[in-house]
Protein backbone atom coordinates (compact mmCIF):
# COMPACT_ATOMS: atom_id res chain seq x y z
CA UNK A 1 107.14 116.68 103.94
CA UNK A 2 110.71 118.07 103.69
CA UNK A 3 113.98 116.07 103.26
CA UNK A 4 116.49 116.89 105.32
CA UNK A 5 120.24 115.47 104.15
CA UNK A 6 122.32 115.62 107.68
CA UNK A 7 126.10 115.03 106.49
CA UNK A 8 127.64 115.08 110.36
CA UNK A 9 130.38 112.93 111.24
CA UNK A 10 129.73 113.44 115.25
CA UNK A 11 127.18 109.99 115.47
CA UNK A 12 125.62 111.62 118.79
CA UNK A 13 124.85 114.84 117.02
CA UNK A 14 124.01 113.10 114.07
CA UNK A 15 122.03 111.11 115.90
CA UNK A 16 120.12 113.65 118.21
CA UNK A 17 119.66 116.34 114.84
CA UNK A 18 117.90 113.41 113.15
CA UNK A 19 115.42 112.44 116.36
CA UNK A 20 115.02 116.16 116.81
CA UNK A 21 114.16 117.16 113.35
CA UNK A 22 111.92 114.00 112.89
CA UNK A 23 109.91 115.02 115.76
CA UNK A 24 109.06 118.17 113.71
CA UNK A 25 107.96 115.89 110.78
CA UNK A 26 110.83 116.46 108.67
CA UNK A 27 112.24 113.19 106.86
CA UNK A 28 115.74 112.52 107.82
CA UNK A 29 118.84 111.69 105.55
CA UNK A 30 121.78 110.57 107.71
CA UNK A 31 125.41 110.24 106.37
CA UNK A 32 128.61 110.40 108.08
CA UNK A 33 131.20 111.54 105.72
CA UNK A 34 131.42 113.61 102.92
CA UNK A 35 131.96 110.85 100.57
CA UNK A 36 128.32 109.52 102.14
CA UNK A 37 126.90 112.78 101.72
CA UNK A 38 127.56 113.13 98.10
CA UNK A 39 125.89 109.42 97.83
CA UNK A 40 122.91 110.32 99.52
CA UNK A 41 122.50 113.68 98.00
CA UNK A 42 122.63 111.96 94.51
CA UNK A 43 120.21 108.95 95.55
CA UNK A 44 117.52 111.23 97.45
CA UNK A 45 115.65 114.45 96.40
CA UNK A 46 116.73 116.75 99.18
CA UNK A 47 115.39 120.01 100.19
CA UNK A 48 117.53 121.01 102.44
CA UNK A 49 121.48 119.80 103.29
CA UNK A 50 122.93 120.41 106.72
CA UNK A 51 126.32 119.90 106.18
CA UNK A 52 129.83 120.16 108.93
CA UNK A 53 133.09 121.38 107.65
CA UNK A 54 135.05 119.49 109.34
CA UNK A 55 134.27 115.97 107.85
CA UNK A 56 136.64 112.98 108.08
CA UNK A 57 137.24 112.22 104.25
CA UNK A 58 137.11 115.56 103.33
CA UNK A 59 136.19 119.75 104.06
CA UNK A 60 132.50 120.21 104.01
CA UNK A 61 133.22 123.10 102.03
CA UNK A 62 134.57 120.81 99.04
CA UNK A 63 131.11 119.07 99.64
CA UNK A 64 129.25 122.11 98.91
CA UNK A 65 131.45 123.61 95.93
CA UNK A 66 130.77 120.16 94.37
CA UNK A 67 127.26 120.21 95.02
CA UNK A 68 126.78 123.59 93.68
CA UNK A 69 127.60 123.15 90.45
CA UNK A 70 124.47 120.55 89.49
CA UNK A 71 121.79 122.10 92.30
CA UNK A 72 120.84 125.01 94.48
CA UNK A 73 119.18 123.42 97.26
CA UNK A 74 119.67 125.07 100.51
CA UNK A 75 122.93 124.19 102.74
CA UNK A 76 123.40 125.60 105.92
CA UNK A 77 126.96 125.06 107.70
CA UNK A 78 126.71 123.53 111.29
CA UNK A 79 129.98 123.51 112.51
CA UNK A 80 132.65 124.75 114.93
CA UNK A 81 134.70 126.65 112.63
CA UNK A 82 133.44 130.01 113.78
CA UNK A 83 135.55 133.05 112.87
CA UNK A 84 134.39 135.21 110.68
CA UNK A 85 137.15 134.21 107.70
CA UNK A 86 135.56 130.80 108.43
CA UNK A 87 131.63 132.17 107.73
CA UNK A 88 133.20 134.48 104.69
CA UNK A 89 134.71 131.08 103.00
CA UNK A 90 131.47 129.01 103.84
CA UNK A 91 129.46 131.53 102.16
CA UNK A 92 131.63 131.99 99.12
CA UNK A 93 131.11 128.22 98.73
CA UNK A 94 127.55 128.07 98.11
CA UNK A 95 126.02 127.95 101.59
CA UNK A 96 122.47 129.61 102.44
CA UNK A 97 123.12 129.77 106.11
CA UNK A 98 125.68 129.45 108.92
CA UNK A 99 125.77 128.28 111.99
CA UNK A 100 128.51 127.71 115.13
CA UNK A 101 128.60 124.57 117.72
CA UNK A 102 127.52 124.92 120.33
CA UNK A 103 123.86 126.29 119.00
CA UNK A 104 120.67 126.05 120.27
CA UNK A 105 118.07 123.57 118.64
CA UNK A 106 115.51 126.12 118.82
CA UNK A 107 117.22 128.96 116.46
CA UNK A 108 118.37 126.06 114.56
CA UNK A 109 114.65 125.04 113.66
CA UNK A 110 113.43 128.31 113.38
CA UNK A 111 116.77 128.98 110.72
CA UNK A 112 115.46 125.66 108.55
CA UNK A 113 111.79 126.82 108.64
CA UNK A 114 112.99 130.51 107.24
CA UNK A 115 115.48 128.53 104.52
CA UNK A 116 112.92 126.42 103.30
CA UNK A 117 110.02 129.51 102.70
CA UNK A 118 112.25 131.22 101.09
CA UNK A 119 112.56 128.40 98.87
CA UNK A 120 109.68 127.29 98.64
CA UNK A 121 110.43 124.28 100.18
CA UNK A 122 106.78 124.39 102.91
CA UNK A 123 104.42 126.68 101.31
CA UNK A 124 105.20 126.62 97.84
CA UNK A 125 106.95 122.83 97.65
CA UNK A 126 109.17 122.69 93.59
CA UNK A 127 109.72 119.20 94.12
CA UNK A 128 107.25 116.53 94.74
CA UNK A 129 108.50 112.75 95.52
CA UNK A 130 106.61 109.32 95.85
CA UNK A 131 108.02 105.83 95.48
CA UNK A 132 110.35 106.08 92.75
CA UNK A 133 108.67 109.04 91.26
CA UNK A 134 110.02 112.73 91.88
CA UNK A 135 108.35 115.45 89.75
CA UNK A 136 110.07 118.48 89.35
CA UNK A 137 107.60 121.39 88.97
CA UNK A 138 110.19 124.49 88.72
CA UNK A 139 111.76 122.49 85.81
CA UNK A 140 108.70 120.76 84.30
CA UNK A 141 110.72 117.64 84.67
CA UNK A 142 109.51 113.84 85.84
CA UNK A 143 111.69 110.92 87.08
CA UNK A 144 110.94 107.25 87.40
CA UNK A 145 113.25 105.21 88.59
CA UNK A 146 115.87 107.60 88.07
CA UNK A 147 115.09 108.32 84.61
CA UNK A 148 113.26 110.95 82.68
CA UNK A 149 109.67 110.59 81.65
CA UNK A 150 108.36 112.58 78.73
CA UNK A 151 105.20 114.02 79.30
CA UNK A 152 103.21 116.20 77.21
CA UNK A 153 102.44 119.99 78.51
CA UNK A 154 98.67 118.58 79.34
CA UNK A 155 99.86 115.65 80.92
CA UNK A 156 102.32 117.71 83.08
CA UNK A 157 99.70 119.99 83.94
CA UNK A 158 97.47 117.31 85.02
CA UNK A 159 99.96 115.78 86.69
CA UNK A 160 100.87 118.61 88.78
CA UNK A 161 97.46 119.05 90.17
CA UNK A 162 97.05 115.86 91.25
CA UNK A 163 100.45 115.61 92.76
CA UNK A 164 99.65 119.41 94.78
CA UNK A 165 96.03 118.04 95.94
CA UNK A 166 97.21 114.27 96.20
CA UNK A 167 95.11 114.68 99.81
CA UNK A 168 91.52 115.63 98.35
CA UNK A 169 89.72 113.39 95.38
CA UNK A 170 89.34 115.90 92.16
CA UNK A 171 86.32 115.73 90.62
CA UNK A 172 86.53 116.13 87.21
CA UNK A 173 84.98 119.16 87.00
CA UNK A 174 87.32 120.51 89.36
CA UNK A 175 90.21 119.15 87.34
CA UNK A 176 89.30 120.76 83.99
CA UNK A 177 88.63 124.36 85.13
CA UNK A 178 92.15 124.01 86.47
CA UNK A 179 93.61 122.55 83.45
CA UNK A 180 91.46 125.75 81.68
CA UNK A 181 93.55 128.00 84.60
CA UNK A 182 96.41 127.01 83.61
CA UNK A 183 96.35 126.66 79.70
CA UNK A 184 93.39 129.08 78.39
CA UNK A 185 92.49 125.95 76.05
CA UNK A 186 89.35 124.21 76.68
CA UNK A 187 90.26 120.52 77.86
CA UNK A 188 87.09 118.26 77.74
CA UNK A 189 86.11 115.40 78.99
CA UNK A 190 87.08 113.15 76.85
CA UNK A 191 90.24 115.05 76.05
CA UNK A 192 90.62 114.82 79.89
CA UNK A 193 90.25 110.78 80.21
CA UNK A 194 92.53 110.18 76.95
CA UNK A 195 95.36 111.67 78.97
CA UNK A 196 94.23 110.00 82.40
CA UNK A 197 94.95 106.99 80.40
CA UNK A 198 98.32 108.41 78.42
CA UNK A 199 99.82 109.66 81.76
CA UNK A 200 98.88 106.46 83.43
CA UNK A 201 100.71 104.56 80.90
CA UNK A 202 103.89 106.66 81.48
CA UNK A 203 104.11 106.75 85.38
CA UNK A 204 102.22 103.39 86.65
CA UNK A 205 104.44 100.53 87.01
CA UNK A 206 101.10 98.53 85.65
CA UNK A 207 98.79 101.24 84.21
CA UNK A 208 96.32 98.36 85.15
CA UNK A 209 96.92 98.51 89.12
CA UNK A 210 96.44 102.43 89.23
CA UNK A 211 98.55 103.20 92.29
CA UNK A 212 99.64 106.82 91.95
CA UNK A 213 96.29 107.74 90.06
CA UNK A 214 93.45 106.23 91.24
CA UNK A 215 89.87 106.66 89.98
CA UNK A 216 86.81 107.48 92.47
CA UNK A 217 83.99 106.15 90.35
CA UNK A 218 81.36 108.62 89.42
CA UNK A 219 83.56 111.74 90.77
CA UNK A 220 87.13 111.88 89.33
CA UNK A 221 90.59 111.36 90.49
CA UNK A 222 92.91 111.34 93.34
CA UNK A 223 96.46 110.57 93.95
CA UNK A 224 96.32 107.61 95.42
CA UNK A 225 100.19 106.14 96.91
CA UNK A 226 101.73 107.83 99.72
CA UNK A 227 104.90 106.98 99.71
């Protein structure tokens, strides 16, 4: 599912952009103010930011300029500043996408579904988040409770696949021809559960509860929290 950050000062808009976009099973980010925005940008994994100019604290534009310089996760202006030196600066700024008030909802969705296959954000997800755990495939980077955890290339790997299949239960077999995909080194099984049991030890809060990876006895593995 999606994150949307909605950094709107307008409470009705706010309000109606984040029942809107919920209804299309995106999960919704609220903040009012630019000094919110930055909060909730830096406390959530965010795929997308829709983000106002004209914000109370400060210009939206500020917002994105300051945002841009640690990610490039799509921002689309939604605002009323609508001339075209207006778009020009927005752009310049960072922004993937522009928008005047009044708009309709409909080209507004359609616009976010468009941003977010280009990135990769629906078909193709880069970032994966459960609990306190956000794994970063693009970058080949996991964080737990904010902070990094070092996993080996294998354990990555293996990590990956069960965090892009964490609906189906991977059989073991299943797992190690994709480990042997993805690597060209034979894996076996007992390579396999020695780094079940490493990467347990690394993500699990108690590798001895087994919530993220959970074991289906005489099959193999499937993620097993959802959030």
């Amino acid at each position: 599912m999606a994150r949307i950050l909605i950094v709107e000062d307008d409470r009705l808009l706010n309000e109606g952009l984040s029942y809107a976009l919920g209804n299309e099973n995106y999960d919704i980010v609220s903040s009012f103010s630019s000094a919110e925005g930055l909060i909730a940008f830096r406390s959530h994994d965010v795929h997308l930011i829709i983000l106002d100019i004209n914000l109370p604290d400060r210009s939206g534009i500020e917002l994105c300029k300051e945002i841009r310089q640690v990610s490039d996760v799509p921002i689309l202006f939604l605002t009323a500043k609508d001339t075209e030196q207006d778009m020009i600066e927005g752009f310049e700024s960072g922004a993937d996408d522009y928008m005047a008030k009044p708009f309709s909802m409909a080209v507004l969705s359609q616009r976010l579904k468009a941003i977010l296959r280009r990135g990769g954000g629906e078909d193709n997800p880069q970032l994966f988040s459960d609990k306190d755990l956000t794994v970063h495939y693009d970058k080949m980077k996991v964080y737990k409770h904010n902070q990094e955890v070092k996993l080996t290339t294998t354990e990555f790997k293996l990590l990956s696949i069960l965090t892009r299949n964490n609906k189906m239960v991977m059989t073991r077999q299943m797992i190690l021809e994709k480990l042997w995909d993805l690597d060209g080194i034979f894996v076996d099984e007992n390579t396999l559960s020695v780094n079940i049991k490493r990467l347990r030890h690394k993500i699990e809060d108690d590798p001895k509860q087994n919530v993220y990876i959970k074991t289906v006895f005489g099959i193999g593995y499937t993620w097993g929290s959802e959030g």
